[in-house]
N, C-alpha and C. Protein backbone atom coordinates (compact mmCIF):
# COMPACT_ATOMS: atom_id res chain seq x y z
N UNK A 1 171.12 80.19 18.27
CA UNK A 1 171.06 79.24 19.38
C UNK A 1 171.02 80.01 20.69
N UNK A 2 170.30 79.37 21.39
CA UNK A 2 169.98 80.53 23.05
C UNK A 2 171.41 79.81 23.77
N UNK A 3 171.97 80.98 24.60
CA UNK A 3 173.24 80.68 25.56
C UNK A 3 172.69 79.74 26.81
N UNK A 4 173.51 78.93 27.16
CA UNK A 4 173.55 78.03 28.43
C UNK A 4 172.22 77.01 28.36
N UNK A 5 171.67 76.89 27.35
CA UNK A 5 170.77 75.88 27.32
C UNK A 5 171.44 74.50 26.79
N UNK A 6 172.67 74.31 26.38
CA UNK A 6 173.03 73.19 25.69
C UNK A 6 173.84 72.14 26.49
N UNK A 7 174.09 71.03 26.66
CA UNK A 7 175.07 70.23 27.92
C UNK A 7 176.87 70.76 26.88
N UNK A 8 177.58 70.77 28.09
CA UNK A 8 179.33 70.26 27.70
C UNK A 8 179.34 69.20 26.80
N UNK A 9 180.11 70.05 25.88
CA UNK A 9 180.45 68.77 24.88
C UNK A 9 181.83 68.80 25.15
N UNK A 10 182.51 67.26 25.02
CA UNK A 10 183.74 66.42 25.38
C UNK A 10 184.02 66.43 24.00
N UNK A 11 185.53 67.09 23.59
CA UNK A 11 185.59 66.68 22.02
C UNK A 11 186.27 65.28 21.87
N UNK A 12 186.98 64.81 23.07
CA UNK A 12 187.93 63.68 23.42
C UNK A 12 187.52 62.83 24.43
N UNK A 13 185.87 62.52 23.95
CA UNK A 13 185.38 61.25 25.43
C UNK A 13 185.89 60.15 25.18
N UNK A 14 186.10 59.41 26.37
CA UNK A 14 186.73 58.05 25.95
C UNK A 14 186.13 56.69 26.69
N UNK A 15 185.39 55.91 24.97
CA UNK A 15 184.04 54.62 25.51
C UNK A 15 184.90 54.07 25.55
N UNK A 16 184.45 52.65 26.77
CA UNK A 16 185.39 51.74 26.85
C UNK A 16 184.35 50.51 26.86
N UNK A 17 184.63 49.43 25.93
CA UNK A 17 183.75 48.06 25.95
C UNK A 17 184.09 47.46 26.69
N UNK A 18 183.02 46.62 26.81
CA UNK A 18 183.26 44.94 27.94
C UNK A 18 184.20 44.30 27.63
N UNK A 19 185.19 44.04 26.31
CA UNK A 19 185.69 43.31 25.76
C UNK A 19 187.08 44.39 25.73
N UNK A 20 187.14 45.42 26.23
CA UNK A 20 188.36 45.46 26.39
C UNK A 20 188.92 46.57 25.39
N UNK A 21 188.07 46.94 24.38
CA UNK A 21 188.45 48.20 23.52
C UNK A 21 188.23 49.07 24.05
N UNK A 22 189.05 50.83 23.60
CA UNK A 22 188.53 51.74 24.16
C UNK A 22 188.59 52.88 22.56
N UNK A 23 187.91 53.09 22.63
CA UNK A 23 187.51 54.57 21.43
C UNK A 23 187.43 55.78 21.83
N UNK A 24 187.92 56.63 21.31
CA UNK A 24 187.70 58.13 21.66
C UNK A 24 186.97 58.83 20.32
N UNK A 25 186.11 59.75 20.98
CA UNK A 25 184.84 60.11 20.17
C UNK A 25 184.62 61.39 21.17
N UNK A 26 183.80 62.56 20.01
CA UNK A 26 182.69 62.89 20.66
C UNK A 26 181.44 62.92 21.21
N UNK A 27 181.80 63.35 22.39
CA UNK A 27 180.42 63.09 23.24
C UNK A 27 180.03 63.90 24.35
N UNK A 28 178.57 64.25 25.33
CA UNK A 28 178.43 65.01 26.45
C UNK A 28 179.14 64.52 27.70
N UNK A 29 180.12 63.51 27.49
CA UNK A 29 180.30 62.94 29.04
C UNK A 29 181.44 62.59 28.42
N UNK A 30 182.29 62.45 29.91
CA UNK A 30 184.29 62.40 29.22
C UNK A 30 184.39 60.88 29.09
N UNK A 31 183.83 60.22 29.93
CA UNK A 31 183.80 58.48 30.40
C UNK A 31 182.73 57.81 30.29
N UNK A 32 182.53 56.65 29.13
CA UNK A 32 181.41 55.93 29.09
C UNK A 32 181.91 54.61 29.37
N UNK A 33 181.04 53.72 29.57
CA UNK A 33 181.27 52.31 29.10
C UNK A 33 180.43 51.28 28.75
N UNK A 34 180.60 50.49 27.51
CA UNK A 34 179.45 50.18 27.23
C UNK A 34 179.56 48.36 27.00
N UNK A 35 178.24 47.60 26.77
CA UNK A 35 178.54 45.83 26.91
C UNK A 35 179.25 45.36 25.61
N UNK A 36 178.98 46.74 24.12
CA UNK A 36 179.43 45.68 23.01
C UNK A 36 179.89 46.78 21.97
N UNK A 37 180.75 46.40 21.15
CA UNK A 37 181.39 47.88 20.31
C UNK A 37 181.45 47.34 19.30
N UNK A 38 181.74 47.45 18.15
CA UNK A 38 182.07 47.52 16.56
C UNK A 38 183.40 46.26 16.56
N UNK A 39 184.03 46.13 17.88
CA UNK A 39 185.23 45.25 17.89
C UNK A 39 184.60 43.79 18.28
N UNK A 40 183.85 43.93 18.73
CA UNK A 40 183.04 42.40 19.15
C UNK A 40 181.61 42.13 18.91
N UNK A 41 181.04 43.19 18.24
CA UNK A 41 179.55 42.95 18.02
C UNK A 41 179.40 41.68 16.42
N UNK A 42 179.00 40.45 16.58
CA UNK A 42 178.66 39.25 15.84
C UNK A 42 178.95 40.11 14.54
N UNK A 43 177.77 41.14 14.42
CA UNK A 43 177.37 41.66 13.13
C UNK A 43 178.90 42.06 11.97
N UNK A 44 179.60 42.63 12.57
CA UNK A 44 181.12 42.91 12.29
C UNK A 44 182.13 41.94 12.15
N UNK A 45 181.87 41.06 13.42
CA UNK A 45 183.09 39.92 13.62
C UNK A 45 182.96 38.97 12.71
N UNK A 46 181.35 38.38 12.50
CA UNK A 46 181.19 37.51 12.18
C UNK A 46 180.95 36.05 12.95
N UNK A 47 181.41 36.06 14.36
CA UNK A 47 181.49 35.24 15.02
C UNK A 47 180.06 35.47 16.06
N UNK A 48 179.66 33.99 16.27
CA UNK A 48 178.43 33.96 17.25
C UNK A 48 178.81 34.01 18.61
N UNK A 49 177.96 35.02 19.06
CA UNK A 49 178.36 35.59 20.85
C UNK A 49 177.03 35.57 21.40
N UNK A 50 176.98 35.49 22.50
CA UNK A 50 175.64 35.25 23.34
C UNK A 50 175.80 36.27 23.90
N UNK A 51 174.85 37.58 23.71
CA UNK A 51 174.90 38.51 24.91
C UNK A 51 174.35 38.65 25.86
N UNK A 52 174.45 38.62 27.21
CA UNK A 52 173.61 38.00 28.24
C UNK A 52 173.86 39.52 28.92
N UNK A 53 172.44 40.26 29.01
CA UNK A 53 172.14 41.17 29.92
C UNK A 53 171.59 40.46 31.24
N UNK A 54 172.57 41.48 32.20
CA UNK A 54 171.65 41.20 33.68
C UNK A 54 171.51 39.28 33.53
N UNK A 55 172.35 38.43 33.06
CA UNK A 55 172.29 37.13 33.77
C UNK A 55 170.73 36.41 33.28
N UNK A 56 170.30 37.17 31.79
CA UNK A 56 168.38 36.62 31.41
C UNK A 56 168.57 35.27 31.09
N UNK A 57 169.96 34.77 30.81
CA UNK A 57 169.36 33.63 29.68
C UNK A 57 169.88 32.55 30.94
N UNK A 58 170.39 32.92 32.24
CA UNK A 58 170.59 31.93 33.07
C UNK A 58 169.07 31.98 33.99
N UNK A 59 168.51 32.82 33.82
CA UNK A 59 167.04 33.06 34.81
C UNK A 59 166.43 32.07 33.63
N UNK A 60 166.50 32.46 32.63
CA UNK A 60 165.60 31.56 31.65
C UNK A 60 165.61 30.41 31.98
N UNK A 61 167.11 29.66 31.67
CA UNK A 61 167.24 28.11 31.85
C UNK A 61 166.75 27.98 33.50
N UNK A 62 166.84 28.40 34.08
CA UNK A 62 166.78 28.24 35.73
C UNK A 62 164.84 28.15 35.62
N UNK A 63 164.51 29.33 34.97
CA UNK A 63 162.69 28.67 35.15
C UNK A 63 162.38 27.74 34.33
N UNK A 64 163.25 27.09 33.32
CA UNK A 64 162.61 25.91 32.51
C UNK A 64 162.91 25.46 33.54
N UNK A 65 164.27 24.92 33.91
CA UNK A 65 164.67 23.55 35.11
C UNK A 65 163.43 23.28 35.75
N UNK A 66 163.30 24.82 37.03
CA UNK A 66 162.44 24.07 37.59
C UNK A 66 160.86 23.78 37.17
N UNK A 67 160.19 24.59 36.14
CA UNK A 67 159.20 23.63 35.57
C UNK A 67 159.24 22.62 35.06
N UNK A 68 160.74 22.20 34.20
CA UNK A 68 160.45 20.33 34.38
C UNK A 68 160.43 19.99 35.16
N UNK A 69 161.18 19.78 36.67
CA UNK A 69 160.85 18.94 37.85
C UNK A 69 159.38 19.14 38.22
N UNK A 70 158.97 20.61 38.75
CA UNK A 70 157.30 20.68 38.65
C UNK A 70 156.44 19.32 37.98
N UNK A 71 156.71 19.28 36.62
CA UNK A 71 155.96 18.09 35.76
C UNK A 71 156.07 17.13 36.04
N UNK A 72 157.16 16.57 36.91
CA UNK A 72 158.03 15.42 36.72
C UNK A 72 157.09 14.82 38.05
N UNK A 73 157.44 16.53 38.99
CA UNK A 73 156.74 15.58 40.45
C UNK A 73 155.40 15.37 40.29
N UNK A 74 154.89 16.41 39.66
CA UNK A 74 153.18 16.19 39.45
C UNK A 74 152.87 14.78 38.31
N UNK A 75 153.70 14.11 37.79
CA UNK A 75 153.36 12.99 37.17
C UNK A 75 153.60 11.69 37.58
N UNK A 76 154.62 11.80 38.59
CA UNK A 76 154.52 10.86 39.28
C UNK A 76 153.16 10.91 40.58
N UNK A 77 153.13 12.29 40.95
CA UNK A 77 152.20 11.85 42.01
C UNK A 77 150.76 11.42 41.57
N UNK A 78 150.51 11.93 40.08
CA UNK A 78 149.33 11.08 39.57
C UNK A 78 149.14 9.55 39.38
N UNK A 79 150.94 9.01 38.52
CA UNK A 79 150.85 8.00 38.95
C UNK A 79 150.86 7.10 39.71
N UNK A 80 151.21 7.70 41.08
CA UNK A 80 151.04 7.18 42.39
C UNK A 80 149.51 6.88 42.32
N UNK A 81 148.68 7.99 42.21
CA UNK A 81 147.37 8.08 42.53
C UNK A 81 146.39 7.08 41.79
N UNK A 82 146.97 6.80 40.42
CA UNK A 82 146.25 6.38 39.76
C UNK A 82 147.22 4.43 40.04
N UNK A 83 147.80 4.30 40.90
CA UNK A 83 148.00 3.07 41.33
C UNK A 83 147.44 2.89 42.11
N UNK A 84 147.17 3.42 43.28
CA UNK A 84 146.32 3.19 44.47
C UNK A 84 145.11 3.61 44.54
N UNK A 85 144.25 3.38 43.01
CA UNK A 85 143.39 3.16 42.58
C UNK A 85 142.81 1.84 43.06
N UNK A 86 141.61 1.60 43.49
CA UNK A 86 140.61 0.17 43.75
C UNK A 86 140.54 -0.03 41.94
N UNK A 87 140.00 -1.42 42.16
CA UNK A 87 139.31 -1.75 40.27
C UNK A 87 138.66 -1.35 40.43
N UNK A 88 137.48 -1.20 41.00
CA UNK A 88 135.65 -0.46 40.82
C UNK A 88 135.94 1.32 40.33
N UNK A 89 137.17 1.82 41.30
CA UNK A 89 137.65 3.31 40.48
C UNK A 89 138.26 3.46 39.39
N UNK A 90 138.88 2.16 38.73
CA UNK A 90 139.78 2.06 37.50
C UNK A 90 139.00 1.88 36.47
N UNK A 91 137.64 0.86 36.75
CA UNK A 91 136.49 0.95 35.74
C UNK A 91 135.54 1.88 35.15
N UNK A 92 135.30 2.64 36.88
CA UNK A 92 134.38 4.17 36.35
C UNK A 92 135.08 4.74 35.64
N UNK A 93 136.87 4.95 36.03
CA UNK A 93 137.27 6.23 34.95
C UNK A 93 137.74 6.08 33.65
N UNK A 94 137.63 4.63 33.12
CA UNK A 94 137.85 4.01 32.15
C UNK A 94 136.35 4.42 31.55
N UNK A 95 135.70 3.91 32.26
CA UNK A 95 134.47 4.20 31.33
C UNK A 95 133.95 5.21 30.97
N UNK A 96 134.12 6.09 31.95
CA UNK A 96 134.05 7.86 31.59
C UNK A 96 134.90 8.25 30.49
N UNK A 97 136.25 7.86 30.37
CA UNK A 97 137.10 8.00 29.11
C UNK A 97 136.09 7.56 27.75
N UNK A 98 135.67 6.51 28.39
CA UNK A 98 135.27 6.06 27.09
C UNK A 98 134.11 6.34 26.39
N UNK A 99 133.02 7.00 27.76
CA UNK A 99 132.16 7.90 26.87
C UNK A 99 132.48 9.24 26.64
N UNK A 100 133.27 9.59 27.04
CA UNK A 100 134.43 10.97 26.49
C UNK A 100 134.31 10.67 25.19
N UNK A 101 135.21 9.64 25.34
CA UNK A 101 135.93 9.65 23.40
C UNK A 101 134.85 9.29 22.35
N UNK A 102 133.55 8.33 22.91
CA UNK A 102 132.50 8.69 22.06
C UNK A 102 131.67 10.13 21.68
N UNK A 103 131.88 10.95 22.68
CA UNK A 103 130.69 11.41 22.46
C UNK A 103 131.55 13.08 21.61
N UNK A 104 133.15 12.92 21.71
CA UNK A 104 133.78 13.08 20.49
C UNK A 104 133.66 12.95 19.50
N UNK A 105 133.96 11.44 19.27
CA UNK A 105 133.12 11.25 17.96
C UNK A 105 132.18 11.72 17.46
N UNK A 106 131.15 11.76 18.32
CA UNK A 106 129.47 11.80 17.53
C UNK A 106 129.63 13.33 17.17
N UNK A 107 130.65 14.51 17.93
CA UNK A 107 130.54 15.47 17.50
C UNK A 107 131.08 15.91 16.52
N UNK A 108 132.25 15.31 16.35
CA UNK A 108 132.91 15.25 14.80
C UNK A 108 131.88 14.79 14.16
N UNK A 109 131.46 13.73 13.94
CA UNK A 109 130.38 13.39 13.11
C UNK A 109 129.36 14.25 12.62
N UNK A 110 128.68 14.99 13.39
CA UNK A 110 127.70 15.94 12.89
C UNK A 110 128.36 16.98 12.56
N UNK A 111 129.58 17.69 12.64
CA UNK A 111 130.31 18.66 12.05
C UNK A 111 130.71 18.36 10.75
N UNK A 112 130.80 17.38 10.80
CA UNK A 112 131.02 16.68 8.78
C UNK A 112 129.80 16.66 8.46
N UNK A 113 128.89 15.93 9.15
CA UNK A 113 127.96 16.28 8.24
C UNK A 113 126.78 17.80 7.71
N UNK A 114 127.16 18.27 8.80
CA UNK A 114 127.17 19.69 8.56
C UNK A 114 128.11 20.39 7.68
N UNK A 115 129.22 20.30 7.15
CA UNK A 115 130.10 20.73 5.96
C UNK A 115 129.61 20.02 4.59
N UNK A 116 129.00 18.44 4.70
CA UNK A 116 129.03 18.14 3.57
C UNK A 116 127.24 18.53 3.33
N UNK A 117 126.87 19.10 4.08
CA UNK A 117 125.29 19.59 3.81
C UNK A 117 125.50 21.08 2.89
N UNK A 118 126.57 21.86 3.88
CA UNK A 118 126.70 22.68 2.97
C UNK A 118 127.27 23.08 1.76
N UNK A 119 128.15 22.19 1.58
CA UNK A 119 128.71 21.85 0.13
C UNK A 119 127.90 22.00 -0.73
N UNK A 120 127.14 20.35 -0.32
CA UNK A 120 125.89 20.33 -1.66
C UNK A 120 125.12 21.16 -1.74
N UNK A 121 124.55 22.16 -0.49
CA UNK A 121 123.33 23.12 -0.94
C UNK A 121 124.39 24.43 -2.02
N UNK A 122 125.81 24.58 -1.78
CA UNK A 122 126.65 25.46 -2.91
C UNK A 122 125.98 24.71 -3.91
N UNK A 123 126.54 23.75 -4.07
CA UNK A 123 126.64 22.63 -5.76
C UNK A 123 125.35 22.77 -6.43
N UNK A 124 123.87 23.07 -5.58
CA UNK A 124 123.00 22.84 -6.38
C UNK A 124 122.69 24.34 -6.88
N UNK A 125 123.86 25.81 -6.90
CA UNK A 125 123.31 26.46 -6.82
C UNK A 125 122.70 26.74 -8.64
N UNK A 126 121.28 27.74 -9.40
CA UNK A 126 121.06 27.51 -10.47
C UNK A 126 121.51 28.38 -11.19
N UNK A 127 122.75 28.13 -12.55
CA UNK A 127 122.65 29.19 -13.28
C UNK A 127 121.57 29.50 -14.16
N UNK A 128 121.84 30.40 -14.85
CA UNK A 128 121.09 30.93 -15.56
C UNK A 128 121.34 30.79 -16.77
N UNK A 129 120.33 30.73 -18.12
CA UNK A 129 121.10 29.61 -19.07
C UNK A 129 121.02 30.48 -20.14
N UNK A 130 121.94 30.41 -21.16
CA UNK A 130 122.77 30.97 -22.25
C UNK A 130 121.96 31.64 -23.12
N UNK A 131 121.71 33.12 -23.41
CA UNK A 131 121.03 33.61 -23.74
C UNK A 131 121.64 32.87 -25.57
N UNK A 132 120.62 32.99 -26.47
CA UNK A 132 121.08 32.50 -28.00
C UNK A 132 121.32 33.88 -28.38
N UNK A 133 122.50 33.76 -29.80
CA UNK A 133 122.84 34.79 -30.34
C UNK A 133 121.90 35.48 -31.63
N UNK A 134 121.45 36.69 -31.42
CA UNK A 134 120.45 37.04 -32.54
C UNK A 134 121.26 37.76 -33.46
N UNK A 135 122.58 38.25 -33.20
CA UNK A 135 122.99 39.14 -34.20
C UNK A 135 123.08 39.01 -35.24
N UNK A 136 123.01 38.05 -36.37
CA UNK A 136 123.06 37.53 -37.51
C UNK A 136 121.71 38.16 -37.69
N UNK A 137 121.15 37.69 -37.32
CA UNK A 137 119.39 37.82 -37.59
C UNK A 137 119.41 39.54 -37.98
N UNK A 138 119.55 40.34 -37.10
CA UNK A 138 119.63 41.86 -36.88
C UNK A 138 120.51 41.99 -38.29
N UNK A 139 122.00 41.69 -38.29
CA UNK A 139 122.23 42.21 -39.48
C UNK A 139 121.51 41.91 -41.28
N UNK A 140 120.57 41.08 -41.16
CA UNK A 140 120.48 40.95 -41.93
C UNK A 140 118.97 41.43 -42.13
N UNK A 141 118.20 42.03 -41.48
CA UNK A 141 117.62 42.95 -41.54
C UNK A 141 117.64 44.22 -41.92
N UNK A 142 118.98 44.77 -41.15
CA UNK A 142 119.16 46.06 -41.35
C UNK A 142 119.79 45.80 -43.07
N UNK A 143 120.48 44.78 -43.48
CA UNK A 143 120.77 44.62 -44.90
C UNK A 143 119.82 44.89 -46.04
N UNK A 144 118.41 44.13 -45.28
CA UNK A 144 117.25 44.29 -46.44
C UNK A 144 116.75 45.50 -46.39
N UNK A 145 116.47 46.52 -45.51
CA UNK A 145 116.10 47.97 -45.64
C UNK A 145 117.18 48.74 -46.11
């Protein structure tokens, strides 16, 4: 081993958990501290713990919140919009829906019938038909010579 290339080793460092244990171990540093130890980690205890680094799972709930309100306001302000609708605008966009949802249809429609085209062109494909057995014949040839 080359001299002075290696860190201080601590034969008596002492980790201390979030929860309040402290262990002594070896290690390069005299004082650690760490979020979860062998005394409180689920996996050991058995018991379910939420470990929340850095505050994630309150940022989490905090960006759902406010994307439900987001939805909430943007659906009312449609339905605002779509109240203070005239009838002559309630009819065009009704009717636009409604050649929407036809012309859906018609495309489903030709996509089936495009699957069941190709089905049948599989189904008609031709085998090839059963050659007959001659070997009887052969042996009893080679019997008579």
């Amino acid at each position: 081993m080359k001299a002075e290339i290696h860190p201080k080793y601590f034969p008596k460092a002492k980790v201390t958990c979030a929860c309040g244990a402290v262990h002594v171990t070896g290690a390069t540093f005299e004082e650690h501290s760490v979020e979860i130890c062998s005394a409180c980690h689920p996996f050991y205890t058995g018991k379910q713990k939420l470990v929340d680094t850095a505050g994630r799972v309150d940022k989490f709930r905090s960006r759902m919140e406010k994307a439900n309100k987001m939805k909430a306001v943007e659906s009312a302000r449609v339905g605002k919009k779509v109240a203070n609708e005239s009838v002559e605008e309630k009819m065009t966009r009704k009717a636009a829906e409604k050649e929407a949802a036809k012309e859906e249809v018609k495309a489903k429609e030709e996509a089936h019938k495009k699957e069941v085209a190709k089905k049948q062109a599989e189904k008609v494909i031709v085998k090839p038909a059963k050659e007959e057995k001659k070997a009887p014949a052969k042996k009893a040839k080679k019997a008579a010579k």
